[in-house]
Protein backbone atom coordinates (compact mmCIF):
# COMPACT_ATOMS: atom_id res chain seq x y z
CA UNK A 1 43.18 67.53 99.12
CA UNK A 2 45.93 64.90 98.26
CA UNK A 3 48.25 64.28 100.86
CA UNK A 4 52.42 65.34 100.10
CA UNK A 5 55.31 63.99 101.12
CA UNK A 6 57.26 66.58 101.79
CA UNK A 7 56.51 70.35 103.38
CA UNK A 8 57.31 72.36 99.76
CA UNK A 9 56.95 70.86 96.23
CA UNK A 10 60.23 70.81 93.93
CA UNK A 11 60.98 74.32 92.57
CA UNK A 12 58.54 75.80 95.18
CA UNK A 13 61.68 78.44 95.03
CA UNK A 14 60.13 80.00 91.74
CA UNK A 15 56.59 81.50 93.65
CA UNK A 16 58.70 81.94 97.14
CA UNK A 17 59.02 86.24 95.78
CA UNK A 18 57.55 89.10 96.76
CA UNK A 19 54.35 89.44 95.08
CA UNK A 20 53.74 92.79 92.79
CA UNK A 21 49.83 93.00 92.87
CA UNK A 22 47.90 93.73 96.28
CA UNK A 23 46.16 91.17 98.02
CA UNK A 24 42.50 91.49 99.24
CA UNK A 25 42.27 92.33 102.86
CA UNK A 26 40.21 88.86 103.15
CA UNK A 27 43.26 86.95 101.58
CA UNK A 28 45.52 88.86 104.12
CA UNK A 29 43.63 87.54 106.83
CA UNK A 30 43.35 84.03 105.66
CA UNK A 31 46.72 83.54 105.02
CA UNK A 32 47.97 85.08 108.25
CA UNK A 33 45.54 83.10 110.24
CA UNK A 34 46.94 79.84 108.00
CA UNK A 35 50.45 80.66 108.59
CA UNK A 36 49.86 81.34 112.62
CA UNK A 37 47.94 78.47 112.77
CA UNK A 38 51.11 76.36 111.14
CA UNK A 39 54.10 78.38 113.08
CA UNK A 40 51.76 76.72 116.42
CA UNK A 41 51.79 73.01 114.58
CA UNK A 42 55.83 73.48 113.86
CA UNK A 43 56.93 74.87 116.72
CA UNK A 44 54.56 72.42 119.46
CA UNK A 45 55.07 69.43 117.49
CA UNK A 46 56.45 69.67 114.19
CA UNK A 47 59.88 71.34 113.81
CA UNK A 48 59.85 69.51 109.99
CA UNK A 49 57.80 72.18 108.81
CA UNK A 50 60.52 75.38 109.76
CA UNK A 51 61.76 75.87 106.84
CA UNK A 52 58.69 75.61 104.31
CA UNK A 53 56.64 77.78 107.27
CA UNK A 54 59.32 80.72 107.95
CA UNK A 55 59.45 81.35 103.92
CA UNK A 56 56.13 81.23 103.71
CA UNK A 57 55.64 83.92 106.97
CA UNK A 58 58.02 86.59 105.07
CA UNK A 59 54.81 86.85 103.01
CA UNK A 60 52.07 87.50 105.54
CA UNK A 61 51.61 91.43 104.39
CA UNK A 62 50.43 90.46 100.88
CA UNK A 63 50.65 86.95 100.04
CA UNK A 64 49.68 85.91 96.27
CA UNK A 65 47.48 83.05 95.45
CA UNK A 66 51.26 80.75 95.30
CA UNK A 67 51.98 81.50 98.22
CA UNK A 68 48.40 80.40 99.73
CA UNK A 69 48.67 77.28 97.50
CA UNK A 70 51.70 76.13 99.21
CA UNK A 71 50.87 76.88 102.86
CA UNK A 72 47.71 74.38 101.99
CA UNK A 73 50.69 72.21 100.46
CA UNK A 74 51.86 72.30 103.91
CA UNK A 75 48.39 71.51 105.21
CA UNK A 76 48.34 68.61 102.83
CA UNK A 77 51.60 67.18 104.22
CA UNK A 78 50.52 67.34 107.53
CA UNK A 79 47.52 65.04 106.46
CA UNK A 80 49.73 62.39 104.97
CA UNK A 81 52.43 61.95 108.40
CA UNK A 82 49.31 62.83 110.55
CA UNK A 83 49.77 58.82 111.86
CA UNK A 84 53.90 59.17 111.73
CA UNK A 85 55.57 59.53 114.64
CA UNK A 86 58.97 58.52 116.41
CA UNK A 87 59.28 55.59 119.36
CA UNK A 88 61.56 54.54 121.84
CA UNK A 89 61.79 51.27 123.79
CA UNK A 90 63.81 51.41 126.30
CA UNK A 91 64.49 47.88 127.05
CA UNK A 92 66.00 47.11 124.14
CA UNK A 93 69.28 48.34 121.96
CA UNK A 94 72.47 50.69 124.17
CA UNK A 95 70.01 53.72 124.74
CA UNK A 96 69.38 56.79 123.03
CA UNK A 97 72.12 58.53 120.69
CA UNK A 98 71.63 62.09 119.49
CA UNK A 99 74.09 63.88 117.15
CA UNK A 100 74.18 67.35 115.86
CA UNK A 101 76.23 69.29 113.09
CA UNK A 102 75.59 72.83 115.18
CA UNK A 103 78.74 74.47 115.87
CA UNK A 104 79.08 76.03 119.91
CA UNK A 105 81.40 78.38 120.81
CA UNK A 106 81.47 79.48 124.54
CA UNK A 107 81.59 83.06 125.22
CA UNK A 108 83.18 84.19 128.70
């Protein structure tokens, strides 16, 4: 498996559809234990992967053979920023900033 860089492939939109022939009750299973499996990984460690994993989870009931290839696009990802991570020192720079677009609106 060759390691992505990024959680979907360009025009990963085309295969993201309902798909019109039934899946085998095997390939049901596989994919729903694949797309559990990444749901854990994105929401324990990697929130990067929301996107390409909630797309892929509308397909759980009968996923197509795209939609499996892309989850293990996903997987392949993974293997490639397996070593990437964020760090902090303290001691040097004014502290930690954190901005956000989100709006909030305060009900009461």
């Amino acid at each position: 498996m060759n390691p992505n860089h990024t959680p979907l492939p360009t025009g990963a939109d085309v295969h993201l559809i309902k798909y019109d022939g039934q899946a085998s009750l095997e390939d049901i299973k596989h994919y729903q234990s694949l797309i559990g499996s990444l749901l854990y990984v994105q929401i324990g460690t990697c929130p990067d992967l929301s996107f390409a994993v909630s797309r892929l989870a509308q397909y759980v009931s009968n996923p197509s053979a795209q939609h499996l290839q892309l989850a293990q696009y996903i997987l392949s990802y993974l293997l490639k920023t397996q070593d990437m991570y964020l760090s902090y020192d303290c001691a040097e720079g004014d502290g930690l900033h954190g901005y956000t677009d989100s709006c909030h609106r305060h009900l009461g």
